[in-house]
Protein backbone atom coordinates (compact mmCIF):
# COMPACT_ATOMS: atom_id res chain seq x y z
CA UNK A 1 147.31 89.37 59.73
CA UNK A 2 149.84 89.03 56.97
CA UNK A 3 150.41 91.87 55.67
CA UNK A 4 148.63 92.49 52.27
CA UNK A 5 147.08 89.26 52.01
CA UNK A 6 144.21 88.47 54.12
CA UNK A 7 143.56 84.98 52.43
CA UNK A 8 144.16 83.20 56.24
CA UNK A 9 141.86 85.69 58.02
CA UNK A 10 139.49 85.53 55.92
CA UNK A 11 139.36 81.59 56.34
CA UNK A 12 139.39 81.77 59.98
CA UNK A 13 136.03 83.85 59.62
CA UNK A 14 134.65 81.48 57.91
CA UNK A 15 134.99 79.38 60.62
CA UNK A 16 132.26 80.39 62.39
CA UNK A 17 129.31 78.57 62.21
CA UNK A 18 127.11 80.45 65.07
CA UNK A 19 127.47 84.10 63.96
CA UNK A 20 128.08 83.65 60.33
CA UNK A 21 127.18 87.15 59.40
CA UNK A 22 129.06 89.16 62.40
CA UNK A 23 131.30 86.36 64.11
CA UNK A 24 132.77 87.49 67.61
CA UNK A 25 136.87 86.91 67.57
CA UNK A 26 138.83 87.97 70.09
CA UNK A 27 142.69 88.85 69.87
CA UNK A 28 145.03 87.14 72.67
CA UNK A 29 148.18 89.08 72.17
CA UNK A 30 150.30 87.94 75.30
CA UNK A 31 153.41 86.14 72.99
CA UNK A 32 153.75 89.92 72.51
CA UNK A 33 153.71 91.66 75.38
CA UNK A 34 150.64 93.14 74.59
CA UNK A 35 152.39 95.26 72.07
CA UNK A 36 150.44 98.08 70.85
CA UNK A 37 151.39 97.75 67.21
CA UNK A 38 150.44 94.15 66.59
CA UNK A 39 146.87 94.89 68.59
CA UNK A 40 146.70 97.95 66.20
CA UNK A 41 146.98 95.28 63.04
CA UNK A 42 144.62 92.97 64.67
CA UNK A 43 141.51 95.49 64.54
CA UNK A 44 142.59 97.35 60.82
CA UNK A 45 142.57 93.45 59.57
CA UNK A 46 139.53 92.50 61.51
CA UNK A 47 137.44 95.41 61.04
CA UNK A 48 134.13 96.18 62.67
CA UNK A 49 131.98 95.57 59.27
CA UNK A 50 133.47 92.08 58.83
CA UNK A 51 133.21 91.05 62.92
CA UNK A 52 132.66 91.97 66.22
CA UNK A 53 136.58 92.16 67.52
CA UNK A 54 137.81 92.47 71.04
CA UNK A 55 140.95 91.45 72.91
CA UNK A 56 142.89 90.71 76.24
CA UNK A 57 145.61 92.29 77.39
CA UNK A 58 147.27 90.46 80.83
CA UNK A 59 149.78 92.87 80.69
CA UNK A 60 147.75 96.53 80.99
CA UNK A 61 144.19 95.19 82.92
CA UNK A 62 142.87 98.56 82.84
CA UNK A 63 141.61 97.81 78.80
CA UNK A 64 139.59 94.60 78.02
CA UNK A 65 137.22 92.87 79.58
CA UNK A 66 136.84 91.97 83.51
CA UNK A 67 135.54 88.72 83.70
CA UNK A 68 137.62 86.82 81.32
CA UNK A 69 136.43 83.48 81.59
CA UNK A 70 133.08 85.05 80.57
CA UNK A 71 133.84 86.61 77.69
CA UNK A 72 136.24 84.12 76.15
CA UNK A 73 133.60 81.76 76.20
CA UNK A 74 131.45 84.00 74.50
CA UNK A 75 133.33 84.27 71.23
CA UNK A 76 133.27 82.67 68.22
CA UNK A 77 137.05 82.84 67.55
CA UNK A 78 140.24 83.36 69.62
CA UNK A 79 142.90 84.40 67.60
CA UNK A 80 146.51 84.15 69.27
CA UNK A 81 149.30 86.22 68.06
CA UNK A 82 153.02 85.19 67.31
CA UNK A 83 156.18 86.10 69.95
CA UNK A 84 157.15 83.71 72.58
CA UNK A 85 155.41 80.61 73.46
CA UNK A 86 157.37 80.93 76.64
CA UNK A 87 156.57 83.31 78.25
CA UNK A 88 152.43 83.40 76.75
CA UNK A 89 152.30 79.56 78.47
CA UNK A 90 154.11 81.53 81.70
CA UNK A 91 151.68 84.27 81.58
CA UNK A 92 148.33 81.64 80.62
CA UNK A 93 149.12 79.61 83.59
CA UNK A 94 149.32 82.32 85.74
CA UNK A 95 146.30 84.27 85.30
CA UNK A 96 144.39 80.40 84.67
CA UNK A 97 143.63 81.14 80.73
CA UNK A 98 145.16 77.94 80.16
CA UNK A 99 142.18 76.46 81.43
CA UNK A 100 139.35 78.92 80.18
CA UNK A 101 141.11 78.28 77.03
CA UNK A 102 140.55 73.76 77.35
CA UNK A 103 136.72 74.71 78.32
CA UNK A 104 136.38 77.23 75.11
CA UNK A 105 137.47 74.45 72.96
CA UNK A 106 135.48 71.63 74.34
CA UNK A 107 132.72 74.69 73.89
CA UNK A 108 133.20 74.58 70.12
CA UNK A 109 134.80 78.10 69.90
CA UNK A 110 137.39 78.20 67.12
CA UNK A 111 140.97 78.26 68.33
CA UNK A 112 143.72 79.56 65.72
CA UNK A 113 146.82 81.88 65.94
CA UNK A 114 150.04 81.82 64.18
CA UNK A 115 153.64 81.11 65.36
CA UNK A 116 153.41 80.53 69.22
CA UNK A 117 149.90 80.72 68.36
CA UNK A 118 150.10 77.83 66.68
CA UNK A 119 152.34 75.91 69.15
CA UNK A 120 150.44 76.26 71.96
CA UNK A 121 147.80 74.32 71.39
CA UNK A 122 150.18 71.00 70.77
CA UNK A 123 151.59 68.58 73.29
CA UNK A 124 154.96 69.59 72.30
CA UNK A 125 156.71 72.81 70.12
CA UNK A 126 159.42 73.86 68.71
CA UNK A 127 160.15 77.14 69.37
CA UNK A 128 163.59 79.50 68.21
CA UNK A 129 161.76 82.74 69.52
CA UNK A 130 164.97 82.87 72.61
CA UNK A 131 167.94 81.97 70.13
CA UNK A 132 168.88 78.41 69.43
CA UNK A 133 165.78 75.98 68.76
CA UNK A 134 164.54 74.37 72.10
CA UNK A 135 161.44 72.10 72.72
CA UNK A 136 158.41 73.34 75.17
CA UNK A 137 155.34 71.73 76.42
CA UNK A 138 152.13 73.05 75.57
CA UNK A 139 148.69 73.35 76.36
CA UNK A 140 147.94 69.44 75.00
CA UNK A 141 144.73 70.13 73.38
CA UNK A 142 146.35 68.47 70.26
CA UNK A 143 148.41 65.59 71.19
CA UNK A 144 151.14 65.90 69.45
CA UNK A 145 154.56 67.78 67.96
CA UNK A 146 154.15 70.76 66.36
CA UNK A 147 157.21 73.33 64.37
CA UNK A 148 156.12 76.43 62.16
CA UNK A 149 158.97 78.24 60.32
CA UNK A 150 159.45 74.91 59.13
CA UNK A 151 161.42 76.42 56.09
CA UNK A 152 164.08 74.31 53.61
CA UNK A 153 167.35 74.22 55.41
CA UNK A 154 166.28 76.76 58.23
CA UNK A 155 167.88 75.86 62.06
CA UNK A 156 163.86 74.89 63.40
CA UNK A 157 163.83 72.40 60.46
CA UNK A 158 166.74 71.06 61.57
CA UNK A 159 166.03 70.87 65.37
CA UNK A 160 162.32 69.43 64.85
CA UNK A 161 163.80 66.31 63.14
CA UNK A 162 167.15 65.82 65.89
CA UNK A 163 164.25 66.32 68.51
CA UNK A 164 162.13 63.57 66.66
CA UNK A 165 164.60 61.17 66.50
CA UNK A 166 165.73 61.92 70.10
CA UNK A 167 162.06 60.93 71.15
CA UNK A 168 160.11 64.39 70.59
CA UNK A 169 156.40 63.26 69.74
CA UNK A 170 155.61 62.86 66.47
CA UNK A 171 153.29 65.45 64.42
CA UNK A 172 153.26 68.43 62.16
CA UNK A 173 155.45 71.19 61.29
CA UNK A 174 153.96 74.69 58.57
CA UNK A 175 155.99 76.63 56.36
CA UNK A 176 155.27 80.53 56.38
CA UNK A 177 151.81 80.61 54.71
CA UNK A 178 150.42 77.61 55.35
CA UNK A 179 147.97 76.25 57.72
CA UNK A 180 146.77 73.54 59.88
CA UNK A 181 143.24 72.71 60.30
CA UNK A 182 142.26 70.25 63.01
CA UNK A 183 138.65 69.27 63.77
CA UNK A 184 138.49 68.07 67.61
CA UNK A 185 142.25 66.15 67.14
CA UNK A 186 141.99 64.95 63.78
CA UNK A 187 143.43 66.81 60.91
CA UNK A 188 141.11 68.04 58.57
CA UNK A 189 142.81 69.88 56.13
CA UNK A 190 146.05 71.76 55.07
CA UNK A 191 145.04 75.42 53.66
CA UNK A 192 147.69 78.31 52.35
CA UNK A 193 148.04 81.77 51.71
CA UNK A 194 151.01 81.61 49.72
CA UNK A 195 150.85 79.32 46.71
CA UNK A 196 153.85 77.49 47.33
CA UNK A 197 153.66 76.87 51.51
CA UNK A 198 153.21 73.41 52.54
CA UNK A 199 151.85 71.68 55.76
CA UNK A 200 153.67 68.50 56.79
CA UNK A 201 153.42 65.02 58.86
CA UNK A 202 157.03 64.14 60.95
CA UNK A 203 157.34 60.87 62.26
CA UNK A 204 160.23 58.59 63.61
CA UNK A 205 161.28 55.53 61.50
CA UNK A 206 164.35 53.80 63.84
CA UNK A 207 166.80 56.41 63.53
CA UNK A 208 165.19 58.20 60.56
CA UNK A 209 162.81 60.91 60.36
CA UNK A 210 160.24 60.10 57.48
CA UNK A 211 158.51 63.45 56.34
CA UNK A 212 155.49 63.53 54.43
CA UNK A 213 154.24 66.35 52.50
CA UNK A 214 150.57 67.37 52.83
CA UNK A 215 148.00 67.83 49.70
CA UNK A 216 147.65 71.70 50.73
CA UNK A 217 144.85 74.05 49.26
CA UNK A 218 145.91 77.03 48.14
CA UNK A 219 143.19 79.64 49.15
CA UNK A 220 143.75 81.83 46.29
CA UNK A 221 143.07 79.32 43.54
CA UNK A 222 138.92 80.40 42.29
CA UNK A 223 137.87 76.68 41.89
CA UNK A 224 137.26 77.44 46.22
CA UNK A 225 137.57 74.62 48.60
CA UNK A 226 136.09 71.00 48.17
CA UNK A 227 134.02 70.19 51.18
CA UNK A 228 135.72 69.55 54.41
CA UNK A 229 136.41 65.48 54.81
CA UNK A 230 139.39 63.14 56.25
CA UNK A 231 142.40 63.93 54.75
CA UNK A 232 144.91 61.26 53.08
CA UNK A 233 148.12 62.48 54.26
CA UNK A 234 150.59 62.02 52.58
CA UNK A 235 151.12 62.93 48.52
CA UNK A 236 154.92 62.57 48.68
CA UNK A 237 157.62 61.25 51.39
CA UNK A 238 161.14 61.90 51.71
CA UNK A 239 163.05 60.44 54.81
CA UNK A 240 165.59 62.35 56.40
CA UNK A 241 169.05 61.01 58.05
C-alpha cells in the first residue's frame, strides 16, 4: 500500500496460484490498532475488481468474520500491516492467530506484510517502533534475523549489526521498497518498488558483521521477471566493524 505506487501489491497478487483471476487476501491490521485509516487504504489499493478483500479486526469483533481460523485458511493471501510487532505478537498469541497463522502457511496460503509485517514471520526482529532499537522473538516460521528500515546510517542499521555480533541470528535486513521473497524457508528472490532499494544477507564473521548485497529486481523495469529459481546471494560484500 505505498502510496502511489502499487508495484509491491501488485506482486503479491500475483502470488496466487489458486484464484488467479479473483485471489482472496485478507488484511491483518493488529500492528495498528485496527486503525481505521490504514484499513481504509487496504480496500482503495485492493479493490473489489482486482480481488476478493476482507480483514480482521481483534480490536472491534463486532466487524469481520466469526470463525477466524476458518476463514484465514480460506484465503489466498494474508497481508499484515506495519505498527508494532509488539504488541501484534501480544495480541496473536492471545486470541491463538499465531497458530492459525503456522497452519495457513504449511496450507500454502501466501504470507506477506510490511514492517512488523515483515518481522513477524522471522525467528528474530529488529524492531524501533517503541524508541531505541530492541530485538523481539517472532513467530519462527523463517528461522532466522530479520531488520526492515534497514537504511544507510539509520539507528536499526546500526542495532541489527551490534545485535549480530552480540549473537542475534543471522539473516536479512530490506531497505524501504524492497522485498523479500521466501519459498517454504529458502529465499527465492529479492523484488523492489523503488529502483534503488536493496534486500540484504547479515552474517557474523568473529567480531565482524559481513553484509552482502542482494541481486534485487526492480519491478518497474518492462523486461518483467526471469522465472523464479535459487538465488546466488551475494553480488557485492562489504564487512562492517
Amino acid at each position: 500500500m505505498e502510496s502511489g505506487n502499487p508495484l509491491l501489491d501488485d506482486y503479491v497478487l500475483g502470488l496466487a496460484p489458486r484464484n488467479p483471476q479473483r485471489p482472496r487476501i485478507c488484511f491483518l491490521p493488529s500492528a495498528s490498532g485496527d486503525a481505521d485509516h490504514y484499513i481504509v487504504r487496504f480496500y482503495r489499493a485492493f479493490r473489489a475488481d482486482r480481488c476478493e478483500a476482507s480483514h480482521i479486526s481483534l480490536f472491534r469483533r463486532e466487524q469481520g468474520p466469526q470463525d477466524l481460523r476458518d476463514h484465514l485458511l480460506s484465503q489466498d493471501l494474508i497481508y499484515v500491516g506495519g505498527g508494532s510487532v509488539v504488541s501484534l505478537l501480544g495480541v496473536w498469541r492471545a486470541h491463538g492467530i499465531d497458530q492459525i497463522l503456522r497452519e495457513a502457511w504449511e496450507a500454502g496460503v501466501v504470507l506477506c506484510g510490511l514492517s512488523a509485517g515483515s518481522l513477524c514471520w522471522f525467528r528474530e526482529a529488529v524492531t524501533g517502533f517503541h524508541g531505541a532499537p530492541r530485538k523481539v522473538d517472532g513467530l519462527d516460521l523463517l528461522p532466522f534475523g530479520n531488520c526492515v528500515h534497514y537504511e544507510p546510517g539509520s539507528d536499526r542499521r546500526l542495532a541489527y549489526h551490534d545485535f549480530i555480533r552480540a549473537g542475534m541470528r543471522s539473516g536479512y535486513a530490506a531497505e524501504d521498497g524492497a522485498a523479500l521473497h521466501f519459498v517454504g524457508t529458502e529465499l527465492s528472490r529479492v523484488v523492489a518498488s523503488r529502483r534503488e532499494a536493496r534486500g540484504y544477507r547479515l552474517d557474523a564473521l568473529g567480531d565482524r558483521v559481513v553484509e552482502m548485497r542482494i541481486a534485487t529486481t526492480f519491478l518497474g523495469d518492462p523486461a518483467g521477471l526471469a522465472p523464479l529459481v535459487p538465488l546466488p546471494e551475494a553480488i557485492s560484500t562489504a564487512a562492517a566493524a
